[in-house]
C-alpha atoms as a PDB file:
ATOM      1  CA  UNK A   1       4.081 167.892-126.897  1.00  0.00           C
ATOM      2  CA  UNK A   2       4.700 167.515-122.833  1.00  0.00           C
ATOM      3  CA  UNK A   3       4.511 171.315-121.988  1.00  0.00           C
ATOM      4  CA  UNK A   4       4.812 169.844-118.284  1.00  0.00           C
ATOM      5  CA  UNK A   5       8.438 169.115-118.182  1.00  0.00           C
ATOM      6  CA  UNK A   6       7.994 166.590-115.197  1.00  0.00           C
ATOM      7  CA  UNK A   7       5.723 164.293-117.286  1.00  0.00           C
ATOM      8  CA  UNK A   8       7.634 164.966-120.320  1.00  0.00           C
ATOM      9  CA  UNK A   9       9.975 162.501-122.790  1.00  0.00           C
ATOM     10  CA  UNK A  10      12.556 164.136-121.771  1.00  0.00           C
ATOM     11  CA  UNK A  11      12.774 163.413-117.854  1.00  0.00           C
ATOM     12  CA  UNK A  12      11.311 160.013-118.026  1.00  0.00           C
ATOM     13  CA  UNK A  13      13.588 158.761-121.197  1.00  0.00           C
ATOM     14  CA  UNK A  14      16.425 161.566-121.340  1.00  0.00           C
ATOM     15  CA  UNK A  15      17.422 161.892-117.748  1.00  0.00           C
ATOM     16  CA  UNK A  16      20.362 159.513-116.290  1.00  0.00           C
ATOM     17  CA  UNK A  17      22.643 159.676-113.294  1.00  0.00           C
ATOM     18  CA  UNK A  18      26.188 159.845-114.552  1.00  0.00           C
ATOM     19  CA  UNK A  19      26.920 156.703-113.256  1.00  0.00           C
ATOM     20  CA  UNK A  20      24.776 155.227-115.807  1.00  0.00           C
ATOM     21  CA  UNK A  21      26.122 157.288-118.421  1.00  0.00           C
ATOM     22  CA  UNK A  22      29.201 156.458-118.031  1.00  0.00           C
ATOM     23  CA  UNK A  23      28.118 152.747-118.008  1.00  0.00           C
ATOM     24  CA  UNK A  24      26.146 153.172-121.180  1.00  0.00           C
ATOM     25  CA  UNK A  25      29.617 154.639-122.804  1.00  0.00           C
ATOM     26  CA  UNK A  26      31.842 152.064-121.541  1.00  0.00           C
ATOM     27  CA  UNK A  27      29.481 150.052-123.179  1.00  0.00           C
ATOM     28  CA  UNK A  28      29.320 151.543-126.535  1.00  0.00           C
ATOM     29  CA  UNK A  29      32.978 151.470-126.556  1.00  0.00           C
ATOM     30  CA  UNK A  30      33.398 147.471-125.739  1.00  0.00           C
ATOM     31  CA  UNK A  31      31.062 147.243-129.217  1.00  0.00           C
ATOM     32  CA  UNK A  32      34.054 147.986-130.928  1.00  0.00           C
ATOM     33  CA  UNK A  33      37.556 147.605-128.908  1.00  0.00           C
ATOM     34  CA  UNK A  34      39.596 147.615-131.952  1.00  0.00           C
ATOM     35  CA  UNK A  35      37.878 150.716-133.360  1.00  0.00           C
ATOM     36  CA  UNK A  36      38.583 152.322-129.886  1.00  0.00           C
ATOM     37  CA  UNK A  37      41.916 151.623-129.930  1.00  0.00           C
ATOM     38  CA  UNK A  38      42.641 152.319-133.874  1.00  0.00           C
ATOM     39  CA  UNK A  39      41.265 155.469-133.972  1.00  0.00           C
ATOM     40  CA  UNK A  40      41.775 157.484-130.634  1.00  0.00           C
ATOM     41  CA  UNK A  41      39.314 160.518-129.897  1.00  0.00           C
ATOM     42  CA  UNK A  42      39.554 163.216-127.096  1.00  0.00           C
ATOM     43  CA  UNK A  43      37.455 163.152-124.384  1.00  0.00           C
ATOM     44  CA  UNK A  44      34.193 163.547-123.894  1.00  0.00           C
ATOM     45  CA  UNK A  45      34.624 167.161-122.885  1.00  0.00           C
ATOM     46  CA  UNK A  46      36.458 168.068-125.859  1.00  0.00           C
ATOM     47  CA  UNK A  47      34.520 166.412-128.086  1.00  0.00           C
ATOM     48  CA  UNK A  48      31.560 168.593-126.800  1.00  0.00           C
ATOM     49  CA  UNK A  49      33.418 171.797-126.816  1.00  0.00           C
ATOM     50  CA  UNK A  50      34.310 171.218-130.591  1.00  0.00           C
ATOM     51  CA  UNK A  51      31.152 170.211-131.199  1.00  0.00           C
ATOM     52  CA  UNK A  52      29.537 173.328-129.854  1.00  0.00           C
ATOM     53  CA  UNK A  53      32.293 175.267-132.358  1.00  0.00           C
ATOM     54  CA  UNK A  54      31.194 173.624-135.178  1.00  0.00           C
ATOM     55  CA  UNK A  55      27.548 173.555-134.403  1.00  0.00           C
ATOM     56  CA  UNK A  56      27.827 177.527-133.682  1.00  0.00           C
ATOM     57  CA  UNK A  57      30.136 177.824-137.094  1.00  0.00           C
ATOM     58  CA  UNK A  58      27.324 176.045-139.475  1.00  0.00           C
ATOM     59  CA  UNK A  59      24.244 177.699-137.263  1.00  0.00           C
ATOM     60  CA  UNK A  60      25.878 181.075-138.066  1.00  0.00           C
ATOM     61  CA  UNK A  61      25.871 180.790-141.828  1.00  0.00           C
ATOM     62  CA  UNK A  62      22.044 180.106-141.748  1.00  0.00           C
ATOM     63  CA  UNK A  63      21.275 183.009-139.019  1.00  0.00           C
ATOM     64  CA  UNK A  64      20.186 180.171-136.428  1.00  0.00           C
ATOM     65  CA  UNK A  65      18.654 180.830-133.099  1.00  0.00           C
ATOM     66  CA  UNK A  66      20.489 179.892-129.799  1.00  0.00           C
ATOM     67  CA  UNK A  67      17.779 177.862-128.587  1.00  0.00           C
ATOM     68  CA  UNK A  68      18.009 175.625-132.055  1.00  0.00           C
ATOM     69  CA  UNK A  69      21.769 175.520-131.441  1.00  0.00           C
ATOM     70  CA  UNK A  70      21.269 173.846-127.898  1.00  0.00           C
ATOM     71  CA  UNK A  71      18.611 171.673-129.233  1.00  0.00           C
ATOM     72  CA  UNK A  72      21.263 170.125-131.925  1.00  0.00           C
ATOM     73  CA  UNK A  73      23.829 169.546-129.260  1.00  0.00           C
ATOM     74  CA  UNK A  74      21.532 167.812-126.970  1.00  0.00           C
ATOM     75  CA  UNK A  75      20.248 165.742-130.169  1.00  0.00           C
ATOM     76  CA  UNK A  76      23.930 165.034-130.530  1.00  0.00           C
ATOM     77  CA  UNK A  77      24.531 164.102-126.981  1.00  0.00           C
ATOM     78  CA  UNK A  78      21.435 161.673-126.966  1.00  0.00           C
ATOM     79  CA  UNK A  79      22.458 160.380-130.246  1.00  0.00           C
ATOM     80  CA  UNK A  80      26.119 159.775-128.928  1.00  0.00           C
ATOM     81  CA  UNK A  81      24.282 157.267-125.646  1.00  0.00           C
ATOM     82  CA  UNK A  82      22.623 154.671-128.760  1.00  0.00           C
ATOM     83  CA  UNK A  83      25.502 154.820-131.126  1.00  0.00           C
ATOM     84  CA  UNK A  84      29.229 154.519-130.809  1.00  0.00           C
ATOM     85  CA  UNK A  85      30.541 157.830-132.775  1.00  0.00           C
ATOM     86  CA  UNK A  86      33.451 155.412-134.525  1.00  0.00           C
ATOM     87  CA  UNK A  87      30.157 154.029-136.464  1.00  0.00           C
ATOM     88  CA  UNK A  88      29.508 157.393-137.816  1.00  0.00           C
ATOM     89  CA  UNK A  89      30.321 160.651-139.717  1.00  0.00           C
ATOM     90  CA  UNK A  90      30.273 163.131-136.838  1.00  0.00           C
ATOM     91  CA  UNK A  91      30.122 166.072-139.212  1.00  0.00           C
ATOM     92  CA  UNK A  92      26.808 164.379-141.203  1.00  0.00           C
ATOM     93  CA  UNK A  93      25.363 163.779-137.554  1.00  0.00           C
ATOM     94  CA  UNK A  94      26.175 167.506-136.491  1.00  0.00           C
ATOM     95  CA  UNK A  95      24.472 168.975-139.727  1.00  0.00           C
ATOM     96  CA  UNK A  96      21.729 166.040-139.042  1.00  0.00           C
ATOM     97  CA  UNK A  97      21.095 167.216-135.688  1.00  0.00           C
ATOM     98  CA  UNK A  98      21.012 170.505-136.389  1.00  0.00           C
ATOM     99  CA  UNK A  99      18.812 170.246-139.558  1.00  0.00           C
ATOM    100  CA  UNK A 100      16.108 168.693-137.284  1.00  0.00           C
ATOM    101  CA  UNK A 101      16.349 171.290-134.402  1.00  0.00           C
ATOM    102  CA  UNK A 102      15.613 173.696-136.789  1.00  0.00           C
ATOM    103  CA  UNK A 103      12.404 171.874-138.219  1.00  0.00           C
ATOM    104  CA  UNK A 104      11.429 171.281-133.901  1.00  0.00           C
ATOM    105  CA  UNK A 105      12.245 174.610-132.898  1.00  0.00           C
ATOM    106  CA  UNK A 106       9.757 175.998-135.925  1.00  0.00           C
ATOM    107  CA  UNK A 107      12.959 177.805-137.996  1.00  0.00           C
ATOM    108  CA  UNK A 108      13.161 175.169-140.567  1.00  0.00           C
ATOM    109  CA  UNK A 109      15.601 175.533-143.643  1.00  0.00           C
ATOM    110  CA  UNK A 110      15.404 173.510-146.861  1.00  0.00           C
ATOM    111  CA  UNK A 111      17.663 170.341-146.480  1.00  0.00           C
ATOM    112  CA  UNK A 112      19.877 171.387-149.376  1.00  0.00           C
ATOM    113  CA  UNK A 113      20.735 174.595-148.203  1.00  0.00           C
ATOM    114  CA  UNK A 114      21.940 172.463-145.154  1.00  0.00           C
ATOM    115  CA  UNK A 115      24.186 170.195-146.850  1.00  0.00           C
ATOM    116  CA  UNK A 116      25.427 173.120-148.642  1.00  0.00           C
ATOM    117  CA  UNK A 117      26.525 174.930-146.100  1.00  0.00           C
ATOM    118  CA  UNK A 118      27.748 171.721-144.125  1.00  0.00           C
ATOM    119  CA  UNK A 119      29.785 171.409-147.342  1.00  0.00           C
ATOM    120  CA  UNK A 120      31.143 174.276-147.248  1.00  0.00           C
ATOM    121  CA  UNK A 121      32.089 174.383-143.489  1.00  0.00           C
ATOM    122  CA  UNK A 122      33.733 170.749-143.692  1.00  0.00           C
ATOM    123  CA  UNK A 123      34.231 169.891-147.502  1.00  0.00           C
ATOM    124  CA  UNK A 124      36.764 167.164-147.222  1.00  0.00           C
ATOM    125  CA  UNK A 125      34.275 164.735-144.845  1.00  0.00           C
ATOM    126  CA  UNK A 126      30.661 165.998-145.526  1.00  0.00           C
ATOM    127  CA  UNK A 127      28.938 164.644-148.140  1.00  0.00           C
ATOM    128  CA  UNK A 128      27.029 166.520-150.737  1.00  0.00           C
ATOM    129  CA  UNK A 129      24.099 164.809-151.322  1.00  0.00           C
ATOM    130  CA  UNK A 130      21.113 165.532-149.420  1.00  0.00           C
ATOM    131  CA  UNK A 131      19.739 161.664-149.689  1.00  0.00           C
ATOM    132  CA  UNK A 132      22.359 160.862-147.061  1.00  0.00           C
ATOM    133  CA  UNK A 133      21.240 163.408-144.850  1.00  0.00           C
ATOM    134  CA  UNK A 134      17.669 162.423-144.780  1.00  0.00           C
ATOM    135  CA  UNK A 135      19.047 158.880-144.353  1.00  0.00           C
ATOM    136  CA  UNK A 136      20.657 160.042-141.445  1.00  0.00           C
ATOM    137  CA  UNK A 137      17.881 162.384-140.107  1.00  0.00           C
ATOM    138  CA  UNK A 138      15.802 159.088-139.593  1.00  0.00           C
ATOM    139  CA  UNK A 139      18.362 157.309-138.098  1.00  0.00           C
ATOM    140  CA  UNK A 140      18.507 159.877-135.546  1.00  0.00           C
ATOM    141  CA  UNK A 141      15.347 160.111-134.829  1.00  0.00           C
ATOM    142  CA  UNK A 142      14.664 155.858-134.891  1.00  0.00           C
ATOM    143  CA  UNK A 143      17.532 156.004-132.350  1.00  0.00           C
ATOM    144  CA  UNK A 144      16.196 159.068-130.467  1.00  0.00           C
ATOM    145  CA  UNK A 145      12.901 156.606-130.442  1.00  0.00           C
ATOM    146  CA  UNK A 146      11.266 159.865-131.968  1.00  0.00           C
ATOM    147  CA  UNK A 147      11.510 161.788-128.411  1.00  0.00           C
ATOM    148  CA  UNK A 148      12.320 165.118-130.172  1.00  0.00           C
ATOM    149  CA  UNK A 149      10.855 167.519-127.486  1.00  0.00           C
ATOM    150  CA  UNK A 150      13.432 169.516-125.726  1.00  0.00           C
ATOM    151  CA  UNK A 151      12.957 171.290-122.205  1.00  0.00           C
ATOM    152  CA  UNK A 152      15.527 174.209-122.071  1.00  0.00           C
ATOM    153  CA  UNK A 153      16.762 176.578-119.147  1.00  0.00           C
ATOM    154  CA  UNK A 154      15.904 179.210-121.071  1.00  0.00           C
ATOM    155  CA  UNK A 155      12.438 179.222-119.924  1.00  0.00           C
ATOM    156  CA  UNK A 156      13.160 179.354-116.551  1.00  0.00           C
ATOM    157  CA  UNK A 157      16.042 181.933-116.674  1.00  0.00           C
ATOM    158  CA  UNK A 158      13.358 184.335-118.195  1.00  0.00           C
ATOM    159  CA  UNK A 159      10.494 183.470-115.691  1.00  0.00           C
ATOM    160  CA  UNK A 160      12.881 184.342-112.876  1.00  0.00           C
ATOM    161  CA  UNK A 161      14.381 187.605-114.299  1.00  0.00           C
ATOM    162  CA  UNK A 162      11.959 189.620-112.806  1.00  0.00           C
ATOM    163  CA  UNK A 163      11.101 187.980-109.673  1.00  0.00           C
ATOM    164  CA  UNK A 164      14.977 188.004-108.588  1.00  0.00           C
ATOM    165  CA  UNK A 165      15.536 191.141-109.995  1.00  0.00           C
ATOM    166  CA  UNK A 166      18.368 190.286-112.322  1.00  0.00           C
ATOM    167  CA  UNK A 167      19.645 192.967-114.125  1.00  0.00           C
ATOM    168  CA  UNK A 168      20.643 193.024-117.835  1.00  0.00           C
ATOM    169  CA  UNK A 169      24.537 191.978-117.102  1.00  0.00           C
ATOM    170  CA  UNK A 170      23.292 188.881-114.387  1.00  0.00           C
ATOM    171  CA  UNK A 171      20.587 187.756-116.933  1.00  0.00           C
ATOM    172  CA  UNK A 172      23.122 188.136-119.835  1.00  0.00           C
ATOM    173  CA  UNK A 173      25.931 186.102-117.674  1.00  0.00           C
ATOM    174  CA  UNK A 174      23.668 183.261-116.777  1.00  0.00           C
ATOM    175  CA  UNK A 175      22.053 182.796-120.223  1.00  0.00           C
ATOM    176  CA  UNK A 176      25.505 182.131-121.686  1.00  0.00           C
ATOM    177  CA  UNK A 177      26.382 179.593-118.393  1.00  0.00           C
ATOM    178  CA  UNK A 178      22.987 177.755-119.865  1.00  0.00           C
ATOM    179  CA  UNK A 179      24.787 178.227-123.734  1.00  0.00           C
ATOM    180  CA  UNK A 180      28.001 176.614-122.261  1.00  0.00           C
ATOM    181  CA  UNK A 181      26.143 173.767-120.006  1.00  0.00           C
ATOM    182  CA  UNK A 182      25.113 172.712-123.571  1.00  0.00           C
ATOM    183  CA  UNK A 183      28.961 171.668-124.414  1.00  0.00           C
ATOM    184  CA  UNK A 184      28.641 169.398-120.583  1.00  0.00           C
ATOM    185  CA  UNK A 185      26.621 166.278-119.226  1.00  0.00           C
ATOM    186  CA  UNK A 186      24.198 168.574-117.710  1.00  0.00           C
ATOM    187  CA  UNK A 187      21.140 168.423-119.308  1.00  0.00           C
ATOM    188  CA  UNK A 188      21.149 164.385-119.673  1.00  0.00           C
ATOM    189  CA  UNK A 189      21.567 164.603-115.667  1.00  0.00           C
ATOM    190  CA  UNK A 190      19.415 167.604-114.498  1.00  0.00           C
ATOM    191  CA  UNK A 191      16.242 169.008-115.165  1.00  0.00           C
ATOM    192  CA  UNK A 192      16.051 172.339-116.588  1.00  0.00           C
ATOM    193  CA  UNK A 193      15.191 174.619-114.019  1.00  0.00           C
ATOM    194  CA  UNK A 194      18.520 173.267-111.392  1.00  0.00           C
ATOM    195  CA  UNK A 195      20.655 174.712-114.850  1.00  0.00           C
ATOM    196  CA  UNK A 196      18.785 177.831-114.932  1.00  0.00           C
ATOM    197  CA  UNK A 197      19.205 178.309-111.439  1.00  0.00           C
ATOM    198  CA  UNK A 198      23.000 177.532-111.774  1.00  0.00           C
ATOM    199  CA  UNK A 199      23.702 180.469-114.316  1.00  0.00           C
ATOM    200  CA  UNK A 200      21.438 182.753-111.883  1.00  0.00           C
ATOM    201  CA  UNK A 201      24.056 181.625-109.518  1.00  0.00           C
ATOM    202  CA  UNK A 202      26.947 182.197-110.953  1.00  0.00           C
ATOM    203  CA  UNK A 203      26.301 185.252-112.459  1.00  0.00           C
ATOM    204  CA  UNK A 204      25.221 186.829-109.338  1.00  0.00           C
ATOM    205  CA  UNK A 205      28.178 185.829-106.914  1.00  0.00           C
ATOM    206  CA  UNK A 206      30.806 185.924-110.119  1.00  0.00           C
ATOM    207  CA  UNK A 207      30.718 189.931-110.978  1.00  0.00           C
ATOM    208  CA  UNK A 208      31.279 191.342-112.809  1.00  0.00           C
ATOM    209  CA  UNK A 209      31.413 188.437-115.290  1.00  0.00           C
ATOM    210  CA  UNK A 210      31.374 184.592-115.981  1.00  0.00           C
ATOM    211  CA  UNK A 211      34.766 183.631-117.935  1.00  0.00           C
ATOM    212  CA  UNK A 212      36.720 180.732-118.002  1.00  0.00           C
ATOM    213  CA  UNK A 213      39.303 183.288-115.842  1.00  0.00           C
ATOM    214  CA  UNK A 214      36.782 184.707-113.108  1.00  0.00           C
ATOM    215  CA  UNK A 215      35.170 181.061-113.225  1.00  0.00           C
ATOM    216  CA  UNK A 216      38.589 179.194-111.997  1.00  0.00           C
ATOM    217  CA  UNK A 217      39.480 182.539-109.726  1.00  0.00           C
ATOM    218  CA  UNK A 218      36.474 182.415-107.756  1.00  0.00           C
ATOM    219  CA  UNK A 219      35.448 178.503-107.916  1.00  0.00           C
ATOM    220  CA  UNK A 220      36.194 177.887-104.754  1.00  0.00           C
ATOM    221  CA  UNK A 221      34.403 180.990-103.435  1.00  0.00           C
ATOM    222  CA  UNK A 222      31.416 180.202-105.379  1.00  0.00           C
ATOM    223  CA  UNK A 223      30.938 176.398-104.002  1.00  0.00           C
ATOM    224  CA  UNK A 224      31.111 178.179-100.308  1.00  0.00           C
ATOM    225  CA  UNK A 225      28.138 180.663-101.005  1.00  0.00           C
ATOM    226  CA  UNK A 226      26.254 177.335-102.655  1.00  0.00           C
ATOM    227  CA  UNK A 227      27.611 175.429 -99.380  1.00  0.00           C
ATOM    228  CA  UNK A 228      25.976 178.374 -96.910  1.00  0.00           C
ATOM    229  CA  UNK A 229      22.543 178.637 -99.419  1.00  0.00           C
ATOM    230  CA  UNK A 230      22.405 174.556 -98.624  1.00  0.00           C
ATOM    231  CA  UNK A 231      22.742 174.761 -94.949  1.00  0.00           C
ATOM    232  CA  UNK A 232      19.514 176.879 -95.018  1.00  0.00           C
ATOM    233  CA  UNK A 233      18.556 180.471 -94.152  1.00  0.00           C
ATOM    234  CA  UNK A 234      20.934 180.189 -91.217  1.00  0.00           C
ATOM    235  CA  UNK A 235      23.494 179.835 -93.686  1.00  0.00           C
ATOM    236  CA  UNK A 236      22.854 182.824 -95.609  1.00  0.00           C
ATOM    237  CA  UNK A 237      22.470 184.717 -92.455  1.00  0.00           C
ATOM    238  CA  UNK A 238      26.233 183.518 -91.393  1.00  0.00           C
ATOM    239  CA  UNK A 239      27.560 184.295 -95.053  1.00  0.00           C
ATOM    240  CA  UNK A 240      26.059 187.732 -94.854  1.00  0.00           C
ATOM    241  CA  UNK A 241      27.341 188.792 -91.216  1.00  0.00           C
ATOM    242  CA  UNK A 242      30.648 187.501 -92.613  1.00  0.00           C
ATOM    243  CA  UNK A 243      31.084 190.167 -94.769  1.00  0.00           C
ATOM    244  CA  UNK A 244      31.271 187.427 -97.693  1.00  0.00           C
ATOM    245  CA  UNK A 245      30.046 189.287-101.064  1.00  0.00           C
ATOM    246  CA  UNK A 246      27.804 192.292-101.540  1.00  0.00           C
ATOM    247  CA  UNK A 247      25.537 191.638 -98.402  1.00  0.00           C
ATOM    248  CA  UNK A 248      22.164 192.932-100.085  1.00  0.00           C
ATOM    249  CA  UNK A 249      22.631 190.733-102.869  1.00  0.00           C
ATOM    250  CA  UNK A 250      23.833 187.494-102.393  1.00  0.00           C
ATOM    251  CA  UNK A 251      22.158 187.352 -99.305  1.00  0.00           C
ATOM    252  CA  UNK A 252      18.866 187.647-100.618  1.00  0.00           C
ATOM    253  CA  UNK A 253      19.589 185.357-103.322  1.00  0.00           C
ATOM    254  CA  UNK A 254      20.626 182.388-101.104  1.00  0.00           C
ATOM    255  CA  UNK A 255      17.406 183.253 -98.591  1.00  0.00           C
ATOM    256  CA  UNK A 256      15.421 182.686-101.605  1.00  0.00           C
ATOM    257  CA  UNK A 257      17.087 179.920-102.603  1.00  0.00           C
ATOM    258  CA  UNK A 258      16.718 178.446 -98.997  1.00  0.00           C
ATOM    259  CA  UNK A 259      12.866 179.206 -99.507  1.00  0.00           C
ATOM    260  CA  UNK A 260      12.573 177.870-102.176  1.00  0.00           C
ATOM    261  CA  UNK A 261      13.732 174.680-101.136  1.00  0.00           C
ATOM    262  CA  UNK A 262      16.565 174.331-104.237  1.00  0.00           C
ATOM    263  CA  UNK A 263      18.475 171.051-104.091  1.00  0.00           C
ATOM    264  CA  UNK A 264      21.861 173.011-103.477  1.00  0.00           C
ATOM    265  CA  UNK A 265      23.418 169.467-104.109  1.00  0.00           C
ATOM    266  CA  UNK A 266      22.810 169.724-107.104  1.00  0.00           C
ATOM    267  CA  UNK A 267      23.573 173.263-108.087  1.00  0.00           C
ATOM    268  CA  UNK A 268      26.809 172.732-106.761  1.00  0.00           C
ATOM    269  CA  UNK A 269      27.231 169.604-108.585  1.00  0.00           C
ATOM    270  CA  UNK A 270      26.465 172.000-111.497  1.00  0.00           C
ATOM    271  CA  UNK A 271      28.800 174.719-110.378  1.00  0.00           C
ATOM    272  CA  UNK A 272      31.600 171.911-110.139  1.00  0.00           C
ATOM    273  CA  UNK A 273      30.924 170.790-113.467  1.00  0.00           C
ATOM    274  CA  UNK A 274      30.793 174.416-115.217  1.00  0.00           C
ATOM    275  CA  UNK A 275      34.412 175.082-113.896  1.00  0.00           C
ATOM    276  CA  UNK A 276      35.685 171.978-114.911  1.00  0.00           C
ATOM    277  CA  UNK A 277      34.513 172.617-118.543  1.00  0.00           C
ATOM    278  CA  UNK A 278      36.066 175.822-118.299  1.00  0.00           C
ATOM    279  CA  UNK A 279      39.543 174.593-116.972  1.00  0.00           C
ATOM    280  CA  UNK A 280      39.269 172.031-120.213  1.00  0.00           C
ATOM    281  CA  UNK A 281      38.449 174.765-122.724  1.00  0.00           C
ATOM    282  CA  UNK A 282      41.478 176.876-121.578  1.00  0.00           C
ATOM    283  CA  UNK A 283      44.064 173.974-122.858  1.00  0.00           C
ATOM    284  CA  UNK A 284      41.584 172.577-125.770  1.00  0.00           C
ATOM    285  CA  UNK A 285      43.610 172.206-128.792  1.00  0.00           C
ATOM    286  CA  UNK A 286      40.382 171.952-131.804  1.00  0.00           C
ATOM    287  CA  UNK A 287      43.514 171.121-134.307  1.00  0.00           C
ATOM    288  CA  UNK A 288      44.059 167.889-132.683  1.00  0.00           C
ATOM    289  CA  UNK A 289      40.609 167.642-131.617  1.00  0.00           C
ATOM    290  CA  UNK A 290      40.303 168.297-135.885  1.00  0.00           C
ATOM    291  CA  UNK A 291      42.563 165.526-137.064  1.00  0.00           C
ATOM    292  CA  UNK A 292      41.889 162.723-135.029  1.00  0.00           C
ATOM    293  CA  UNK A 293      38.343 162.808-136.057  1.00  0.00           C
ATOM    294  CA  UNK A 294      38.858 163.872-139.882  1.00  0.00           C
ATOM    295  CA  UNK A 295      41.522 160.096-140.043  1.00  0.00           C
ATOM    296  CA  UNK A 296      38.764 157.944-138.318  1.00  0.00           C
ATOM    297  CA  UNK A 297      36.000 159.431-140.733  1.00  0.00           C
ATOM    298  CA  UNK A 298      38.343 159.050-144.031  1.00  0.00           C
ATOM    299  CA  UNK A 299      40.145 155.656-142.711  1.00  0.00           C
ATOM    300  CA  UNK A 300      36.823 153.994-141.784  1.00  0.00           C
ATOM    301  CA  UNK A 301      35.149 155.515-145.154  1.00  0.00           C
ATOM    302  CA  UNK A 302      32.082 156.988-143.428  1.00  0.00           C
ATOM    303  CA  UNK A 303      31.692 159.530-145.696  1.00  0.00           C
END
């Protein structure tokens, strides 16, 4: 195990500009341009965001811990760059993913108390015979090429409590940013630490909370404090003598980011993306999201 995320599996196979994952989709998708056009899925976005629902509905009945929930998702996501998902059972791959997690994360459960409760969470498309999920779990992990180590914000978000002086609220706000930045791109495109530092963000300039309301309220009042922390400590001093925000605060937040020496680019990037998923979510419809994948895993008899 890399405990050095910078020389880890993860940043030297796992990380990819999003021009190159989008080429690697496009790609997956020309496999198969019959498929594509046969069986029609939502997007990317709302494929993740019903994916997180489900993950969070089957990780519930087995008491799972958060950070094994964001390990499955990013298993998923990883998964979803090697294989086209009209090749698979989604719901076998979710309980899959989330069956190894567990075993990585040290919270292991018994496979058939898996594919019992997969069963029972999706009974008309989830098989109930644990040989298929052990099939599957080495598929995964052949296609993962058995990089199964996951870096999570987590870490970071907890080293940096106390030196920022977070309180209970901002640490509680930015650890569920770093839950929902599971359902985006983010971790296939940044390393761990530019997420944490996102949620710190966020839930320091967006009080009292981070919703999907307060996020699309105050978006573009968020990118302008990440705009001022960019230009430097003479940004932060301008932001602060404009009255912008509690003074104290978010003034001291953006001089250490400044410090620091944060790639601002890229929280914003983050920031961007984080209020995009949240615009999504308000207007995602998980019945549709629902049918379209239950026809293409009955019609193309992936079960």
């Amino acid at each position: 195990m890399a405990a050095n995320y910078w020389v880890s599996s993860q940043r030297l196979h796992w990380q990819m500009s999003r021009t190159k994952l989008a080429e690697i989709r496009r790609s997956l998708d020309a496999q198969d341009e019959k498929a594509v056009q046969a069986y029609p899925l939502p997007s990317y976005r709302n494929l993740g965001i019903y994916f997180n629902s489900q993950i969070i509905r089957l990780g519930r009945r087995m008491q799972t811990r958060q950070q094994a929930l964001a390990t499955a998702q990013l298993y998923i996501r990883r998964f979803y760059t090697k294989v086209p998902i009209r090749d698979t059972n989604p719901y076998l791959v979710m309980a899959t993913c989330l069956y190894l997690a567990l075993k990585i994360e040290e919270c292991p459960q018994h496979i058939r108390i898996v594919v019992s409760e997969a069963k029972t969470c999706w009974p008309e498309v989830m098989p109930n015979d644990a040989t298929k999920l052990a099939e599957c779990e080495f598929y995964v992990i052949s296609e993962m090429n058995s990089y199964l180590i996951v870096h999570h914000p987590y870490r970071t978000l907890q080293e940096l409590t106390p030196v920022l002086s977070l309180t209970t609220e901002e640490n509680s706000t930015a650890w569920q940013v770093i839950n929902d930045s599971c359902i985006t791109d983010l971790p296939l495109i940044y390393p761990p630490h530019i997420i944490a530092l996102t949620g710190i963000f966020l839930s320091v300039v967006l009080k009292p909370s981070v919703s999907q309301a307060s996020l699309q309220a105050a978006s573009s009042s968020a990118v302008t404090v990440a705009a001022a922390a960019a230009s430097g400590a003479a940004g932060a001093n301008s932001l602060a003598a404009s009255g912008e925000g509690p003074q104290s605060r978010i003034g001291k937040l953006i001089e250490w980011y400044a410090e620091s020496k944060v790639d601002m680019e890229a929280i914003i990037d983050c920031i961007q993306e984080i209020i995009s998923l949240y615009e999504v979510w308000d207007t995602f419809n998980e019945k549709t999201c629902k049918e379209q994948l239950y026809r293409m895993v009955k019609q193309r008899g992936n079960t």
